[in-house]
N, C-alpha and C. Protein backbone atom coordinates (compact mmCIF):
# COMPACT_ATOMS: atom_id res chain seq x y z
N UNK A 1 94.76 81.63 137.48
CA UNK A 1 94.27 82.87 138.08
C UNK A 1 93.14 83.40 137.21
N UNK A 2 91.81 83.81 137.73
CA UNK A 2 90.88 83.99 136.91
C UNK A 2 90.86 85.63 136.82
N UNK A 3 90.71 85.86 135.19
CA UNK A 3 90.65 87.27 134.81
C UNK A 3 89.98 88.22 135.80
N UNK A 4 90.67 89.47 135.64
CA UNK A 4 89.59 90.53 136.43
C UNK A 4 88.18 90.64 135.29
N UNK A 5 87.16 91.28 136.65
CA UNK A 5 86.31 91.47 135.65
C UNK A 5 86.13 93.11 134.86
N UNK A 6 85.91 92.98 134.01
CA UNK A 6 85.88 94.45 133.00
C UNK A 6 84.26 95.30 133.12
N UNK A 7 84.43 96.49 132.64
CA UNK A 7 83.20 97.45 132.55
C UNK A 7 83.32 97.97 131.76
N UNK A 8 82.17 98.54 130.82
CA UNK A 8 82.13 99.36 129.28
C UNK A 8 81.14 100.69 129.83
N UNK A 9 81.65 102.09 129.60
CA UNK A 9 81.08 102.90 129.33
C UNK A 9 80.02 102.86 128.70
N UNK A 10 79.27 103.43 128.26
CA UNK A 10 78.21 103.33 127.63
C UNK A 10 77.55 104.65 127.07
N UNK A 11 77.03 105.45 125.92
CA UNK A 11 76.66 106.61 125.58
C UNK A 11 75.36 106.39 125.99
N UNK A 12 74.17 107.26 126.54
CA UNK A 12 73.31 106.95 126.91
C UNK A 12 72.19 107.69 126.13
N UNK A 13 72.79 108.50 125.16
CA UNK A 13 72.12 109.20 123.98
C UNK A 13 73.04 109.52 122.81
N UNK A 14 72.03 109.99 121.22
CA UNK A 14 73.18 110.12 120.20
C UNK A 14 73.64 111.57 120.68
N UNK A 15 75.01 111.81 120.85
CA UNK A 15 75.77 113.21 120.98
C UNK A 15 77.08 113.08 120.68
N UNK A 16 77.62 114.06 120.47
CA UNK A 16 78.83 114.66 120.02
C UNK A 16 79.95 114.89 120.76
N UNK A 17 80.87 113.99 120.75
CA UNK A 17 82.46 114.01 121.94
C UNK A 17 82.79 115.21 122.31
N UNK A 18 82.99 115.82 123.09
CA UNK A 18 83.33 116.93 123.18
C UNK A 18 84.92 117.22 123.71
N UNK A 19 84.91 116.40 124.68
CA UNK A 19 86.32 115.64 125.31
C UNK A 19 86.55 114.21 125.85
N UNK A 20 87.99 113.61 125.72
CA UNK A 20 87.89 112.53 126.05
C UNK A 20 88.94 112.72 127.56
N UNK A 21 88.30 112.63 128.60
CA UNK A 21 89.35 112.92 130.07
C UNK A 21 89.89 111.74 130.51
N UNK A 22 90.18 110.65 129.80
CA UNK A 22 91.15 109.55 130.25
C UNK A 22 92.01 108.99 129.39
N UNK A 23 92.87 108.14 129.13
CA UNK A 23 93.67 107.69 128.59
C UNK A 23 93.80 105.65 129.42
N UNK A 24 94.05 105.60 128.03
CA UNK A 24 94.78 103.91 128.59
C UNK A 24 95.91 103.77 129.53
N UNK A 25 95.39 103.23 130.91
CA UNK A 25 96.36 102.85 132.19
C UNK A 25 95.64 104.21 133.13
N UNK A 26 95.01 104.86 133.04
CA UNK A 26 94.67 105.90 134.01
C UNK A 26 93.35 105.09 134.70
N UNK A 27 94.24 105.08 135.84
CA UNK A 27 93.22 105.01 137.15
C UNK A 27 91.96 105.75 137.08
N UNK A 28 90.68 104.94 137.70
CA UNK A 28 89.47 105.91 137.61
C UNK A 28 88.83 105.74 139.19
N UNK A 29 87.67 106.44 139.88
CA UNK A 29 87.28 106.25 140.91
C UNK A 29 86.19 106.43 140.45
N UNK A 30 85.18 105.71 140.96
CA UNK A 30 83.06 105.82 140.95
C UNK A 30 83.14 107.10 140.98
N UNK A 31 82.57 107.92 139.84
CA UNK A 31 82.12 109.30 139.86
C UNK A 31 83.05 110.18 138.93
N UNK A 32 84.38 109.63 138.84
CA UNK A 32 85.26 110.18 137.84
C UNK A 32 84.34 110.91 136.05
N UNK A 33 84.48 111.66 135.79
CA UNK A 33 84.60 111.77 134.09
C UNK A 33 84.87 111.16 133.36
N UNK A 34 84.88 110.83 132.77
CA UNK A 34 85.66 109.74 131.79
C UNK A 34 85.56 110.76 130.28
N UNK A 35 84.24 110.88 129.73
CA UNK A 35 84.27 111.53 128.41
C UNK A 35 82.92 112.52 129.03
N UNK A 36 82.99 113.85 127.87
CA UNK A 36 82.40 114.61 128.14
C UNK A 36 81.40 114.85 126.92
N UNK A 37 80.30 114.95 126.90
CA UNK A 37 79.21 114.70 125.95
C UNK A 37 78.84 116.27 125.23
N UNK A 38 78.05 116.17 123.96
CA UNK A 38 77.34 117.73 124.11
C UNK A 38 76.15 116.99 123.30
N UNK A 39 75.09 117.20 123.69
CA UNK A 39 73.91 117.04 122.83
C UNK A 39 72.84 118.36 123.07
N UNK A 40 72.19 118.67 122.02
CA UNK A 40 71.24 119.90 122.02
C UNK A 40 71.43 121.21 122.88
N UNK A 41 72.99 121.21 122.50
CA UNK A 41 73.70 122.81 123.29
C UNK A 41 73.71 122.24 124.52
N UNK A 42 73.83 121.23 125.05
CA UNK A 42 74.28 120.95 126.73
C UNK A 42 75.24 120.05 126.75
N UNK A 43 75.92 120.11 127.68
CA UNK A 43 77.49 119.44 128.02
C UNK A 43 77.17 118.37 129.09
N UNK A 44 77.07 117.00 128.52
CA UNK A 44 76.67 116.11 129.26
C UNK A 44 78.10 114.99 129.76
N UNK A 45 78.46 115.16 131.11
CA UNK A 45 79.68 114.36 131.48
C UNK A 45 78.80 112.77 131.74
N UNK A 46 80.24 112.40 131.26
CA UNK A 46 79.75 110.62 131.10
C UNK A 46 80.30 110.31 132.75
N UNK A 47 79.92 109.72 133.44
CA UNK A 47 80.58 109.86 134.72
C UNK A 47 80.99 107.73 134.91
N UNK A 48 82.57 107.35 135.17
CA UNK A 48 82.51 106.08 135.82
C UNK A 48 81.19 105.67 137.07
N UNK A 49 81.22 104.35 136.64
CA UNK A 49 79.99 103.73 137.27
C UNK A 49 81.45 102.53 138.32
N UNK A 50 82.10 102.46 137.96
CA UNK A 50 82.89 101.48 138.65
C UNK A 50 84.44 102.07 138.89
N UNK A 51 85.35 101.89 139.78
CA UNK A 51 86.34 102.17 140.39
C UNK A 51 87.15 101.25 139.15
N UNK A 52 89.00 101.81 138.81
CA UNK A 52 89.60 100.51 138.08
C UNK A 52 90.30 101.51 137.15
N UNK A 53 90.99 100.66 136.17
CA UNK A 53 91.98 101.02 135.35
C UNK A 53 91.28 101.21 133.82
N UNK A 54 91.49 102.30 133.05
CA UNK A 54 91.18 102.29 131.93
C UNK A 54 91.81 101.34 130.58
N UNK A 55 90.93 100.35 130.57
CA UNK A 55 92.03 99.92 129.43
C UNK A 55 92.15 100.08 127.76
N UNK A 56 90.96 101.03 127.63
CA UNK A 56 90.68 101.27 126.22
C UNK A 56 89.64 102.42 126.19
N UNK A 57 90.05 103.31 125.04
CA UNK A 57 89.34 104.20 124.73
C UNK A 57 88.56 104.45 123.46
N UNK A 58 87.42 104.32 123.46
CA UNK A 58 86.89 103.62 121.48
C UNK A 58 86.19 105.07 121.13
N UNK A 59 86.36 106.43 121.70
CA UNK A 59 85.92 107.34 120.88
C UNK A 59 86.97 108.24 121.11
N UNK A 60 86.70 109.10 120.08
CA UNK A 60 87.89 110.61 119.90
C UNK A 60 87.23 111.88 120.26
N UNK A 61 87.67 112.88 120.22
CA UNK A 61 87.06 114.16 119.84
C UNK A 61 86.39 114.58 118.78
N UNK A 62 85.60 114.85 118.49
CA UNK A 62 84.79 115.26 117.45
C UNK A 62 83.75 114.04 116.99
N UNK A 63 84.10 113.04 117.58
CA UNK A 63 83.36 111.72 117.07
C UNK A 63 81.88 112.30 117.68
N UNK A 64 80.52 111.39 116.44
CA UNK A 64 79.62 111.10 116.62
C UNK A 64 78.90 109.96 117.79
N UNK A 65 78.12 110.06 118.41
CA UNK A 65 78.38 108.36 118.98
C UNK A 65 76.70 108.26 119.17
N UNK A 66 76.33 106.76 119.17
CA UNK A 66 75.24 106.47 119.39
C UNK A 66 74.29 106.08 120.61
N UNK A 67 73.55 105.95 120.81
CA UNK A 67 72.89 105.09 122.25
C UNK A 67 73.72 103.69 122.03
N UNK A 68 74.21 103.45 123.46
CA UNK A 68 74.87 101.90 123.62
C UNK A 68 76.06 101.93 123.40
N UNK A 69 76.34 102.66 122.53
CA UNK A 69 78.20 102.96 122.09
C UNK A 69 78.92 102.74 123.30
N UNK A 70 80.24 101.97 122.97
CA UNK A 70 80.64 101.62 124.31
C UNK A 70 82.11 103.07 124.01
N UNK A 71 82.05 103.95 124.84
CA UNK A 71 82.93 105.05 125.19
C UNK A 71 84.59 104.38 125.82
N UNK A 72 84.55 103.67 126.96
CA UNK A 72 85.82 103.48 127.48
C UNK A 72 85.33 102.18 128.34
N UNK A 73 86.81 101.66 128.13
CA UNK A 73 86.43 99.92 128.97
C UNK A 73 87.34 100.13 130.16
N UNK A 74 86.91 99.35 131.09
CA UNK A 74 87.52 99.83 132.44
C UNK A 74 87.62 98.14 133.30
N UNK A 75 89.51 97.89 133.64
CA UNK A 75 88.86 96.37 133.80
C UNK A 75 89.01 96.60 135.69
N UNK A 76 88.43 96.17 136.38
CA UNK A 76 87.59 96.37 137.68
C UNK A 76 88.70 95.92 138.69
């Protein structure tokens, strides 16, 4: 049986976690939240790009994160 295929969040600038709105095994839908951003006093929501199950979460609250940083893996 061939693996599902997986998806990685992605930070799309350097900013500051503000919240993390999923957990490992939580269902997501295209458009969901996933993590919530703050860069230069604005609250930037990371929004799912793909429907699926969360299977990992690689940032916290208060974490720093970079461009490319992969936020949450999601397998499809």
């Amino acid at each position: 049986m061939p693996r599902e295929a997986s998806a990685d969040v992605l930070a799309e600038m350097v900013a500051n976690v503000i919240k993390v709105a999923v957990a490992p095994g939580d269902a997501v839908a295209v458009g969901d939240t996933v993590v919530l951003l703050e860069s230069m006093k604005m609250e930037i929501p990371v929004l799912a790009e793909h429907a699926g199950t969360v299977t990992a979460v690689k940032v916290g609250e208060g974490d720093v994160v970079q461009e490319g940083d992969v936020l949450v893996s999601i397998d499809l």
